[in-house]
N, C-alpha and C. Protein backbone atom coordinates (compact mmCIF):
# COMPACT_ATOMS: atom_id res chain seq x y z
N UNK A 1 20.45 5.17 -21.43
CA UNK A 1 20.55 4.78 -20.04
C UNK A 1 21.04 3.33 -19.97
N UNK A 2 22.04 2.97 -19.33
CA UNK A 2 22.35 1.40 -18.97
C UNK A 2 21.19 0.85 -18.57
N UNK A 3 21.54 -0.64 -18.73
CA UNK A 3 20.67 -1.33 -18.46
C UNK A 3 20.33 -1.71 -17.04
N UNK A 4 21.57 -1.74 -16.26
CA UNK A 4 21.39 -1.68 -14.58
C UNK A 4 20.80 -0.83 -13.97
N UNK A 5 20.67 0.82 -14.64
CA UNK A 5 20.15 1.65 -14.15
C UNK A 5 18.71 1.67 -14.24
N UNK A 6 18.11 1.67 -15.42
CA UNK A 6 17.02 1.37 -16.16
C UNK A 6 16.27 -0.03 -15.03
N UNK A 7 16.85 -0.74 -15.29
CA UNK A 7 16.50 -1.97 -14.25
C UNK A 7 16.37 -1.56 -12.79
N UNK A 8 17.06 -0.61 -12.15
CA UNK A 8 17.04 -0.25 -10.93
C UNK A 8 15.81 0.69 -10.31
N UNK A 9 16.03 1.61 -11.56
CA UNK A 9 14.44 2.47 -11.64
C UNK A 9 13.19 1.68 -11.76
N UNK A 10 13.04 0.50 -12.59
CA UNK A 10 11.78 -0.26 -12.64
C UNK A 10 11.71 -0.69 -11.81
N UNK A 11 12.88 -1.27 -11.08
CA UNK A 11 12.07 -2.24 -9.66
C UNK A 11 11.90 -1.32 -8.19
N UNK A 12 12.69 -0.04 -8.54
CA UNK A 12 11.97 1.23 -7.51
C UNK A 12 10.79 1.22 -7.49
N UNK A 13 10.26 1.35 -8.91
CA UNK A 13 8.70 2.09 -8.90
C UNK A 13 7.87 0.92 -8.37
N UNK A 14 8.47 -0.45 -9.06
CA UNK A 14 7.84 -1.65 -8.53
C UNK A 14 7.05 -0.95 -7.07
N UNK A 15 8.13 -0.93 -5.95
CA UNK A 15 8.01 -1.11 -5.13
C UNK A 15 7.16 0.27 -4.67
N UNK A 16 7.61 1.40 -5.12
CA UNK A 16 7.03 2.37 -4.63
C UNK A 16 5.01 2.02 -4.52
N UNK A 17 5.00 1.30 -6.00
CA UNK A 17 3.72 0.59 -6.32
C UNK A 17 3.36 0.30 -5.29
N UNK A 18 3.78 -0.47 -5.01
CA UNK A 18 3.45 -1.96 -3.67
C UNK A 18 3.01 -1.06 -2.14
N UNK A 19 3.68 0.14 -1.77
CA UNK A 19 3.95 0.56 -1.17
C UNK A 19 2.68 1.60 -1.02
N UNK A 20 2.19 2.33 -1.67
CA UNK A 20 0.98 2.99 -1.67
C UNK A 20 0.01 2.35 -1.83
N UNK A 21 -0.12 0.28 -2.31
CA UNK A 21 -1.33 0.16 -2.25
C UNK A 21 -1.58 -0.38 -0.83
N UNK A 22 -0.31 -0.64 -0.61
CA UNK A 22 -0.16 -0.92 1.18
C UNK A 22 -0.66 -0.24 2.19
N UNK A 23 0.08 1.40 2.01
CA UNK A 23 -0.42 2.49 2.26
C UNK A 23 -2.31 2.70 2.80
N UNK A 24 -2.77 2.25 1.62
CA UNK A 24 -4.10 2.49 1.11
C UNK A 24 -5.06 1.62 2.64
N UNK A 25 -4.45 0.27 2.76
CA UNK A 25 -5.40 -0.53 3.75
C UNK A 25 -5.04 0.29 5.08
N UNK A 26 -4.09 1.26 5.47
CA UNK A 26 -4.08 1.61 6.55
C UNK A 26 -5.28 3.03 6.70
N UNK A 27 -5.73 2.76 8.23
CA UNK A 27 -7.21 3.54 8.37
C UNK A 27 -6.75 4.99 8.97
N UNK A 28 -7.38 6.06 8.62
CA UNK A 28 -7.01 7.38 8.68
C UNK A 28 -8.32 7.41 9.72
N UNK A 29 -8.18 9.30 9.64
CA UNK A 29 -9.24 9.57 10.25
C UNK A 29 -10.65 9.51 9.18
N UNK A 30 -10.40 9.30 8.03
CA UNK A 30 -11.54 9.75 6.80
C UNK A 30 -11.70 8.47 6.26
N UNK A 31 -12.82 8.59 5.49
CA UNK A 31 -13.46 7.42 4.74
C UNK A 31 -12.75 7.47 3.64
N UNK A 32 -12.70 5.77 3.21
CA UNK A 32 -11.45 5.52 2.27
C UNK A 32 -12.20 4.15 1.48
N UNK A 33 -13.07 3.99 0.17
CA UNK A 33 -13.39 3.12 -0.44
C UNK A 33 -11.89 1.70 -0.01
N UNK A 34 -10.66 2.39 -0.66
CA UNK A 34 -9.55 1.20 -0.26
C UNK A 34 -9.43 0.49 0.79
N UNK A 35 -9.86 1.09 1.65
CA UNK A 35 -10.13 0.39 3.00
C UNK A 35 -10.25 -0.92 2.95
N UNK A 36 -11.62 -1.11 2.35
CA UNK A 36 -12.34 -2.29 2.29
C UNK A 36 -12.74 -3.19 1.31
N UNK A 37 -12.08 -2.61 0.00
CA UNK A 37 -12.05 -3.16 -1.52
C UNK A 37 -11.43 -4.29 -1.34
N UNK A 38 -10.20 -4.77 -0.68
CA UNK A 38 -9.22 -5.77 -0.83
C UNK A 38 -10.22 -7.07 0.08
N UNK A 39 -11.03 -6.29 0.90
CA UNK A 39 -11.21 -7.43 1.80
C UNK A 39 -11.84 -8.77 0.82
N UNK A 40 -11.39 -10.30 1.28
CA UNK A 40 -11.68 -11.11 0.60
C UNK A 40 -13.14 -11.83 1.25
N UNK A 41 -14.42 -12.04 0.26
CA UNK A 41 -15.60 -12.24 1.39
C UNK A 41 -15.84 -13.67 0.77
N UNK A 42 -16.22 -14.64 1.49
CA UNK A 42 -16.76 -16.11 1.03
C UNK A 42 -18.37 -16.09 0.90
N UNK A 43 -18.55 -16.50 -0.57
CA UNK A 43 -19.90 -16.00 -1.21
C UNK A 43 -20.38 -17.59 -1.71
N UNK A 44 -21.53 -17.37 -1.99
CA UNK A 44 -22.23 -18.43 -2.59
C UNK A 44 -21.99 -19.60 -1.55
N UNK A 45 -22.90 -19.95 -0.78
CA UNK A 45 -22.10 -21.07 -0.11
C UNK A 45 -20.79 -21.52 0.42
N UNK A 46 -19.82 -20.80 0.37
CA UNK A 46 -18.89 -21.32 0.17
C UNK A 46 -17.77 -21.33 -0.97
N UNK A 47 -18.66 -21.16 -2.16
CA UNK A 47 -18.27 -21.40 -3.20
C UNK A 47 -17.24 -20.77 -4.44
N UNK A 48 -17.36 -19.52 -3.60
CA UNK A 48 -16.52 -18.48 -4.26
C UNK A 48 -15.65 -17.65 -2.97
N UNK A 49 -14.69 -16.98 -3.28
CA UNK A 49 -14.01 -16.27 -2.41
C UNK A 49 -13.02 -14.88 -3.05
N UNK A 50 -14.09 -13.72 -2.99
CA UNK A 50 -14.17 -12.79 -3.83
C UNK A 50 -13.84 -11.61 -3.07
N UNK A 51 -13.12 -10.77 -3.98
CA UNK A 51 -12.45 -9.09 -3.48
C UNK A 51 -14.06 -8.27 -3.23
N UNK A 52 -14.16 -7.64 -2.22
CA UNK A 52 -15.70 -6.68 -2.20
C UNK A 52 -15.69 -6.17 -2.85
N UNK A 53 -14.42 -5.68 -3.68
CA UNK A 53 -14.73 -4.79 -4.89
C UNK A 53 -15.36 -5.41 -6.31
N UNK A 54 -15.26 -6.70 -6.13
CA UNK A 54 -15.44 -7.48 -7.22
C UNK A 54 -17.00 -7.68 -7.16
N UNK A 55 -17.71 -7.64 -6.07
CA UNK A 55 -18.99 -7.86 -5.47
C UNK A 55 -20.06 -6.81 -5.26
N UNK A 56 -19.75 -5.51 -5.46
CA UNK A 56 -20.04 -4.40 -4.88
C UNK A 56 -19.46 -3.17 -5.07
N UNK A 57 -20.26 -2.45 -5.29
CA UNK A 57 -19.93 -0.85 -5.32
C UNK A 57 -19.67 -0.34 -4.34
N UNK A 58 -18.16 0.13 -3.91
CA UNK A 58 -17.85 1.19 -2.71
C UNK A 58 -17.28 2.36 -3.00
N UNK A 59 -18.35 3.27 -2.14
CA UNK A 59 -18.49 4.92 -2.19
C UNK A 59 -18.05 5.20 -0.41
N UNK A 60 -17.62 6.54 -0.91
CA UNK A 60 -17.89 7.11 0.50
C UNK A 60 -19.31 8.55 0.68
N UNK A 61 -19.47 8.12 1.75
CA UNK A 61 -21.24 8.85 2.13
C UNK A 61 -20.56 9.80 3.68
N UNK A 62 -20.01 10.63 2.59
CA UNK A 62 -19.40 11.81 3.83
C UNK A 62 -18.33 11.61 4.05
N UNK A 63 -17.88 11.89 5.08
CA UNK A 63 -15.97 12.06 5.86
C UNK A 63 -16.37 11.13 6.49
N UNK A 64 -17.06 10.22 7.48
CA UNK A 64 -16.82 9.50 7.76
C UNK A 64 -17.72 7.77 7.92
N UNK A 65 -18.32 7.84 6.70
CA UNK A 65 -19.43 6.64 6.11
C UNK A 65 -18.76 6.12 4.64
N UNK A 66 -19.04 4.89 4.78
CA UNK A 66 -18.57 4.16 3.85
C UNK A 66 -19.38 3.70 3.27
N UNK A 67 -19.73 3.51 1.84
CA UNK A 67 -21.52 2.85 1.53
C UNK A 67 -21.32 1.67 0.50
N UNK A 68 -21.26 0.44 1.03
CA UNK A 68 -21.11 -0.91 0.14
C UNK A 68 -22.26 -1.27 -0.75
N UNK A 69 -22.80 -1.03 -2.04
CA UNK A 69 -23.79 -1.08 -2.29
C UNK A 69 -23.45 -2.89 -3.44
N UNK A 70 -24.10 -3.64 -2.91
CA UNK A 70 -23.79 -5.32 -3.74
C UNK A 70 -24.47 -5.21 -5.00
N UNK A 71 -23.45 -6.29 -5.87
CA UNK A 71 -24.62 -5.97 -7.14
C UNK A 71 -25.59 -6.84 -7.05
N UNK A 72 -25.14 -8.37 -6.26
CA UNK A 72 -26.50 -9.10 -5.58
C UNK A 72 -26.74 -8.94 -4.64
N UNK A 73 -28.13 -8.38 -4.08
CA UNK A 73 -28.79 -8.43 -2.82
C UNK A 73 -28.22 -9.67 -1.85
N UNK A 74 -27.85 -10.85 -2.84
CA UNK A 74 -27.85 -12.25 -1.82
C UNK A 74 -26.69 -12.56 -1.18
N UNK A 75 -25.67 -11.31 -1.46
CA UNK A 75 -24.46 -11.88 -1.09
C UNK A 75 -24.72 -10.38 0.55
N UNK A 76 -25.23 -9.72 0.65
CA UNK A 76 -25.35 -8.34 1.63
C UNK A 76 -24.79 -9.74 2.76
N UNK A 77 -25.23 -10.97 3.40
CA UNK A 77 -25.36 -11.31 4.79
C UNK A 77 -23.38 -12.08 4.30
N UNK A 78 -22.83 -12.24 3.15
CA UNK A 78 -21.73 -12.96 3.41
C UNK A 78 -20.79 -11.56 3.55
N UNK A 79 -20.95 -10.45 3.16
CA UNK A 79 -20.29 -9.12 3.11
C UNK A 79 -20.07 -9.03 4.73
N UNK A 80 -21.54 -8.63 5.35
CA UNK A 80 -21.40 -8.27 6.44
C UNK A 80 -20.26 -9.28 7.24
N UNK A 81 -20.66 -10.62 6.80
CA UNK A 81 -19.63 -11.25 8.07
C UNK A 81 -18.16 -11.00 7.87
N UNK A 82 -17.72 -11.19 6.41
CA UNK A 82 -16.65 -10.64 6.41
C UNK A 82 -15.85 -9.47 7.43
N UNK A 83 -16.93 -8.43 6.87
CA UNK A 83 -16.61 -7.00 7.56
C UNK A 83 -16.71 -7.39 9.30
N UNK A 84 -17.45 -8.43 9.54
CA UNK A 84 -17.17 -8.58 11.23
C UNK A 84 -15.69 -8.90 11.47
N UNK A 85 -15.31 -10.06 10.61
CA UNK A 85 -14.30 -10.68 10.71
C UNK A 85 -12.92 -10.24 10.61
N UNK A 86 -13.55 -9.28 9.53
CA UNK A 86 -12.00 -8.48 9.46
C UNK A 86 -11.38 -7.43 10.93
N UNK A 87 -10.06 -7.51 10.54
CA UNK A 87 -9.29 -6.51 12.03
C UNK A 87 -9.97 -5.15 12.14
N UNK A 88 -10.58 -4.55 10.99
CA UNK A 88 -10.59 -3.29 11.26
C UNK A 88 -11.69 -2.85 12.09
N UNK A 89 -12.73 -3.94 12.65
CA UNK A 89 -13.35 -3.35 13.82
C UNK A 89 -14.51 -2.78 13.73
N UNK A 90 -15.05 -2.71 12.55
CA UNK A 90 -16.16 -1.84 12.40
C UNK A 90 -17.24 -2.82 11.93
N UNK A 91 -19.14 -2.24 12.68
CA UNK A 91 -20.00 -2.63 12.62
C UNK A 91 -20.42 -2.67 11.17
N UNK A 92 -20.90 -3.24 10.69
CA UNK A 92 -21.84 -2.75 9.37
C UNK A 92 -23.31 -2.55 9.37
N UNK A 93 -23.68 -1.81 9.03
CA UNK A 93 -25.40 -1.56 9.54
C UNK A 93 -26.15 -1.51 7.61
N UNK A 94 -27.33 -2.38 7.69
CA UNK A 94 -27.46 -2.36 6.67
C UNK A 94 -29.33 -1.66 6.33
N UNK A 95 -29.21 -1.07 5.31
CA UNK A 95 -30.11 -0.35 5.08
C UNK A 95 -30.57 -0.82 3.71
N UNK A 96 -31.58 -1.26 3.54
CA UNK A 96 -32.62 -1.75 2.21
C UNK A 96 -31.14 -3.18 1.73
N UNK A 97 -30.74 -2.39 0.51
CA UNK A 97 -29.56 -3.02 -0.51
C UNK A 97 -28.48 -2.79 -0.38
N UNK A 98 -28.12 -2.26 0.81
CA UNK A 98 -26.98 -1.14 1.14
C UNK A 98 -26.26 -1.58 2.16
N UNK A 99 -25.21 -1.55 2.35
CA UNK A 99 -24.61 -1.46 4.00
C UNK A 99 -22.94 -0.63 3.88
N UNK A 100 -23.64 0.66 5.30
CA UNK A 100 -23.05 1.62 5.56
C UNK A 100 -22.05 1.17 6.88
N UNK A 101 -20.76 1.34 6.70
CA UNK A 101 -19.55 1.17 7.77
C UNK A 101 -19.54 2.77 8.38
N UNK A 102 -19.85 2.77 9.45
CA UNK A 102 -19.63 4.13 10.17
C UNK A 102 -17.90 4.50 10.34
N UNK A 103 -17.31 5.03 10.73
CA UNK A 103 -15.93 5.21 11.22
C UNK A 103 -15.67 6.01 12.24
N UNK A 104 -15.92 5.66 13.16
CA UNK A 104 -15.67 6.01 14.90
C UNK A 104 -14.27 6.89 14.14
N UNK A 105 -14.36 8.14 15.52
CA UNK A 105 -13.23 8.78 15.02
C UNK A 105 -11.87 7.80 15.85
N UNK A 106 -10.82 8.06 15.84
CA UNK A 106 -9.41 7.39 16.33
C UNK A 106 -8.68 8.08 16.92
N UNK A 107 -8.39 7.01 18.54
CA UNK A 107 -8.19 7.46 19.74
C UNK A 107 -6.83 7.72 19.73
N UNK A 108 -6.31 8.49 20.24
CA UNK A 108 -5.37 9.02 20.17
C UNK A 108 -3.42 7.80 20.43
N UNK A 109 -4.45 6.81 21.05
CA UNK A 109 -3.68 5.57 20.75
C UNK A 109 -3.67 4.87 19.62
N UNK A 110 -5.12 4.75 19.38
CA UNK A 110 -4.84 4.19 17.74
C UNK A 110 -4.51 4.88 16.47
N UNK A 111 -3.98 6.12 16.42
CA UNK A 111 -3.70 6.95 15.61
C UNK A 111 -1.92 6.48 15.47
N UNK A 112 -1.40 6.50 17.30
CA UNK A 112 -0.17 5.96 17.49
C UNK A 112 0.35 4.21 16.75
N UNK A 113 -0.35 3.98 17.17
CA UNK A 113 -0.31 2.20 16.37
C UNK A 113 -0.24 2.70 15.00
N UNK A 114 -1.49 3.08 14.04
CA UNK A 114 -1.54 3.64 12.79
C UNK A 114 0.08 4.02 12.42
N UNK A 115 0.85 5.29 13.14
CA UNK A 115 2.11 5.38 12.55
C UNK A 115 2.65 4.74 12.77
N UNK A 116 2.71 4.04 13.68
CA UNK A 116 3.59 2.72 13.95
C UNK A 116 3.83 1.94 12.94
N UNK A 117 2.82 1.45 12.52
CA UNK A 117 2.09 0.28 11.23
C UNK A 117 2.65 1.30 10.37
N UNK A 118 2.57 2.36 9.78
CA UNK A 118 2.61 2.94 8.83
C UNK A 118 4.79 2.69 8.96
N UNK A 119 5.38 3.19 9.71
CA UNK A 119 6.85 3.24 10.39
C UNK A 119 7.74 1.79 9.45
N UNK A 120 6.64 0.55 10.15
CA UNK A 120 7.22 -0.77 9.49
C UNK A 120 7.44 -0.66 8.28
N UNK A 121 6.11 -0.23 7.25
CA UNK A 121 5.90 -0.71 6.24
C UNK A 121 7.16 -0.09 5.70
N UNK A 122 7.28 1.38 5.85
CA UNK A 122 8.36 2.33 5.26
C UNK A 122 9.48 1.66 5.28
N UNK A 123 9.60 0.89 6.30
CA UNK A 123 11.06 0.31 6.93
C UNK A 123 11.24 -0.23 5.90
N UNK A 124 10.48 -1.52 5.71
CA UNK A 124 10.06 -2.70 5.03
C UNK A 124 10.74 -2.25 3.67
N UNK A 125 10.04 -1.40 3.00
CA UNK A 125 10.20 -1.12 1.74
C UNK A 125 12.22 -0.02 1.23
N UNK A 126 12.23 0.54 2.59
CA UNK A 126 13.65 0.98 2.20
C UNK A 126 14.42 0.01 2.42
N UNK A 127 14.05 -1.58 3.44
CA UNK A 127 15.11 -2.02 3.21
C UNK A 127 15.34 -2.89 1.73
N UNK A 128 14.23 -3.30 1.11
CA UNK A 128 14.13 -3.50 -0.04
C UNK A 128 14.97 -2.63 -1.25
N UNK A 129 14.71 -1.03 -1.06
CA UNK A 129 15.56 -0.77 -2.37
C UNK A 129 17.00 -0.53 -2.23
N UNK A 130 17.07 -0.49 -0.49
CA UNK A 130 18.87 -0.93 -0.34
C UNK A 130 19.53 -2.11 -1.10
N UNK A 131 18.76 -3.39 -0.77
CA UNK A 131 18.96 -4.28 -2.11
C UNK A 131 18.99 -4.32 -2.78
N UNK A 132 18.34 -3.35 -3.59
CA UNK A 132 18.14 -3.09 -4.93
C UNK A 132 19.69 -2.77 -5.49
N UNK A 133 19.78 -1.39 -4.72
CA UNK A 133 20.71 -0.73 -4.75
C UNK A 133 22.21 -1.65 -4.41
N UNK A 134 21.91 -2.49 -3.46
CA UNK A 134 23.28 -3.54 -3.08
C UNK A 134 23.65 -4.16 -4.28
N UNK A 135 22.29 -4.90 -4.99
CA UNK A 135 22.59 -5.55 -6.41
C UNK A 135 23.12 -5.07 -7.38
N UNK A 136 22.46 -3.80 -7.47
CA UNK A 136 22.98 -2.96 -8.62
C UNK A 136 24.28 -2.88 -8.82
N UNK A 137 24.74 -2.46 -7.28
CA UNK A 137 26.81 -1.87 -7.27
C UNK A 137 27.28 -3.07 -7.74
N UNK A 138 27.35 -4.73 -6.80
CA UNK A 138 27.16 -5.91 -7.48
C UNK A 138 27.57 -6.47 -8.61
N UNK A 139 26.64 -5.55 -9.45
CA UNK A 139 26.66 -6.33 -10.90
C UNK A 139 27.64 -5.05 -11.53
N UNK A 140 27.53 -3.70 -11.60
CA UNK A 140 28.70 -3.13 -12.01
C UNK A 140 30.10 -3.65 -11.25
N UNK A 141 30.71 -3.88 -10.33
CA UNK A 141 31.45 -4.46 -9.99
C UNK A 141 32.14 -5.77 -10.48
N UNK A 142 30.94 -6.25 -11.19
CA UNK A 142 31.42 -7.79 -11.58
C UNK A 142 31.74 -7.08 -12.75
N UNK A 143 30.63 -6.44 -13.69
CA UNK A 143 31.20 -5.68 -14.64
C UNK A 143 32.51 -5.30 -15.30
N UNK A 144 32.85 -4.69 -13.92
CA UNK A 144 34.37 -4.05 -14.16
C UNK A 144 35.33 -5.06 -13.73
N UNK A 145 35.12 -6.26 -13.06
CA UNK A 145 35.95 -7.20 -12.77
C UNK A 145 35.82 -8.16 -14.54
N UNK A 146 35.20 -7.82 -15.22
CA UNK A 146 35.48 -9.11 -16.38
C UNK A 146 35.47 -7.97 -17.47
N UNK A 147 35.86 -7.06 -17.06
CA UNK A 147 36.64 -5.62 -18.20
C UNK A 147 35.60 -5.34 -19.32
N UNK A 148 34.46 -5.13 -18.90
CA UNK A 148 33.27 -5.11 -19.55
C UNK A 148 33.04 -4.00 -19.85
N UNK A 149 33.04 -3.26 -18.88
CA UNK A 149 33.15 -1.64 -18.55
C UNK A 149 34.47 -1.34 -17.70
N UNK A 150 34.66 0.25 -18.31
CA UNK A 150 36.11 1.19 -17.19
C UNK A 150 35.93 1.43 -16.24
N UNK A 151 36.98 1.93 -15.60
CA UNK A 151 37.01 2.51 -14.13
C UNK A 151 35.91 3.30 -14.15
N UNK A 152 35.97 4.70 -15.16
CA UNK A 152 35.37 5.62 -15.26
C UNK A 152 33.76 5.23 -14.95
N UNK A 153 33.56 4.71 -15.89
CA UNK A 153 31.77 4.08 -16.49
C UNK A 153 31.69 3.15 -14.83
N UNK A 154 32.52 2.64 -14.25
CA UNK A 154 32.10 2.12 -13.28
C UNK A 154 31.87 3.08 -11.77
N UNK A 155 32.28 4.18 -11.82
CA UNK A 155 32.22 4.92 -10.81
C UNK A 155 31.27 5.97 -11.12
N UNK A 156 30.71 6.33 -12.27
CA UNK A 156 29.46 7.11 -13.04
C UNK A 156 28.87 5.99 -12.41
N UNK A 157 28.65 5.07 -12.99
CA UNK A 157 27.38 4.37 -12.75
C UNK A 157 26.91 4.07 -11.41
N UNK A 158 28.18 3.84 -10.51
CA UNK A 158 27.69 3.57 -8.97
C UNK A 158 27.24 5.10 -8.37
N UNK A 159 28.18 6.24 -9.16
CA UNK A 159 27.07 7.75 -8.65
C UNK A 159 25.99 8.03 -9.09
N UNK A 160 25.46 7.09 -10.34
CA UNK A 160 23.84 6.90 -10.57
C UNK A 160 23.01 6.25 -9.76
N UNK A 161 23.79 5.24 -9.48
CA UNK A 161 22.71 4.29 -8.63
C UNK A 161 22.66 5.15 -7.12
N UNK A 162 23.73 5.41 -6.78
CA UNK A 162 23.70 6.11 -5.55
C UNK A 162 22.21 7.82 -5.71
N UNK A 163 22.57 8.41 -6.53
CA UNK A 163 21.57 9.46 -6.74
C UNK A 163 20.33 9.11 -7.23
N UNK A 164 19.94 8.10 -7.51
CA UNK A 164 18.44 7.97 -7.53
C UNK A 164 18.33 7.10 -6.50
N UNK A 165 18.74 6.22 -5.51
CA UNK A 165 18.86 6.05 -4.83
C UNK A 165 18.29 6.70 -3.13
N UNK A 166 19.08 8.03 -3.34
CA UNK A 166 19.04 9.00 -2.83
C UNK A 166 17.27 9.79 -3.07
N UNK A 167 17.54 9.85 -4.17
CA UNK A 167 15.51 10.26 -4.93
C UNK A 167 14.72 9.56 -4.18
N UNK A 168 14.87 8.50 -4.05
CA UNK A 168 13.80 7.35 -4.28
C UNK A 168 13.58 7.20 -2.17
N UNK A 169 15.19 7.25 -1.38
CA UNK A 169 14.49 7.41 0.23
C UNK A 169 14.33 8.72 0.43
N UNK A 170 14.01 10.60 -0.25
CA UNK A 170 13.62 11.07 -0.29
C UNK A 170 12.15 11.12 -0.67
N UNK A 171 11.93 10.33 -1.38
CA UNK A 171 10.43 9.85 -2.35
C UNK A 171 9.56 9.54 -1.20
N UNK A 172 10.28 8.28 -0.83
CA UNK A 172 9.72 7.31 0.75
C UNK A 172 9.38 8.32 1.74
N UNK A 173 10.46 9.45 1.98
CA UNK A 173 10.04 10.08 3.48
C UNK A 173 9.04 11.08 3.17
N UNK A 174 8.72 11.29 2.01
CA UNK A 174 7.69 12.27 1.70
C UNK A 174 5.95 11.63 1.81
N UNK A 175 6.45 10.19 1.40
CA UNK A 175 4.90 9.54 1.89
C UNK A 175 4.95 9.32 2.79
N UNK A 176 5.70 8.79 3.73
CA UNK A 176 5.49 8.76 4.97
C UNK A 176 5.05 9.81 5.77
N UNK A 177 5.51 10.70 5.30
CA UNK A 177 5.57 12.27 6.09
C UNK A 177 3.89 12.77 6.00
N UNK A 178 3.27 12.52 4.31
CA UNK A 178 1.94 12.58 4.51
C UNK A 178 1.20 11.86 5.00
N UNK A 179 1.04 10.48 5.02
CA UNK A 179 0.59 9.55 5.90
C UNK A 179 0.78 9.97 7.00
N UNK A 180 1.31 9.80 7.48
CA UNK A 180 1.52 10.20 8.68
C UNK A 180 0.03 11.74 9.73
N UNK A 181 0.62 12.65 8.83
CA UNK A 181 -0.19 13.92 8.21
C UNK A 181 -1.45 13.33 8.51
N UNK A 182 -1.78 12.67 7.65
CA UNK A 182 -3.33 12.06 7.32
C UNK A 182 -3.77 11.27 8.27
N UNK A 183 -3.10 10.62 9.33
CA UNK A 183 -3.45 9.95 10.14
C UNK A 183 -3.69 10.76 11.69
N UNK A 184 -2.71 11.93 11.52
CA UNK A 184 -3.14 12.46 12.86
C UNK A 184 -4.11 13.77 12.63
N UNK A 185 -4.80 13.96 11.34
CA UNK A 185 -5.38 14.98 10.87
C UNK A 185 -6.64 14.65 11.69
N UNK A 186 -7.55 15.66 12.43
CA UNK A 186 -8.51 15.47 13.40
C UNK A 186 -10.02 15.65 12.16
């Protein structure tokens, strides 16, 4: 495989990467540990400023309970504020060592926002591997301008980049398509 191509595929998946963990913070109708793993909470005084996942065990407690269990009891009151603070809106109610995020089901407007949000990100990310793809032709082009490679090898290679290309905003509309799915699933 060339090296442009090879290169073009890695920074696809890059992104495809990026793209599902993106995916992940957006809120469905169901309980989703990812949800709330990323959130960043200020612990110890002040003193630290830590992923909840880094702090705490998160489960889900049904379809629609979330169960943050800390590995220190002392951090439960900097968790909760976090979880006030953050956009996503939800109470935390805490029980012994525990604190459970309920998940109100989603109104038929905020399901709309949800694809919305979900719409950008997709955007976001195809316009990214158009670049990809812009660079790629680019550099075969320069290629064939300093007689590096033939006509031939240069018009193979731009129908490579073009067909995975092609894979890759087929790839995109298929997550979107489930997201999507998952968001208006009752």
């Amino acid at each position: 495989m060339h090296p442009i191509i090879a290169d073009f595929k890695q920074n696809s998946q890059k992104i495809f990467s990026s793209l599902k963990e993106n995916l992940k913070t957006v809120r469905t109708g169901r309980a989703s540990p990812s949800l709330v793993e990323n959130l960043m909470v200020e612990t110890y005084g002040g003193q630290a400023k830590l992923r909840l996942f880094e702090l705490a065990s998160i489960t889900t407690d049904g379809p629609t309970v979330i169960a943050i269990l800390p590995f220190d009891p002392s951090v439960i009151s900097d968790i909760e504020k976090a979880i006030l603070k953050s956009p996503l809106g939800l109470s935390p109610q805490t029980q012994g060592n525990r604190i459970l995020l309920r998940l109100p089901p989603l109104s038929e407007e905020q399901r709309e926002k949800m694809t919305k949000l979900v719409g950008q990100m997709i955007e976001e990310k195809k316009n990214h591997i158009r670049s990809l793809r812009d660079d790629a032709r680019k550099k075969i082009k320069l290629m064939f301008e300093k007689k590096e490679i033939t006509e031939d090898d240069k018009y193979r290679l731009e129908k490579e980049i073009d067909n995975e290309n092609q894979i890759n905003t087929e790839e995109i509309q298929k997550i979107k398509e489930n997201k999507d799915k998952e968001i208006h699933e009752v």
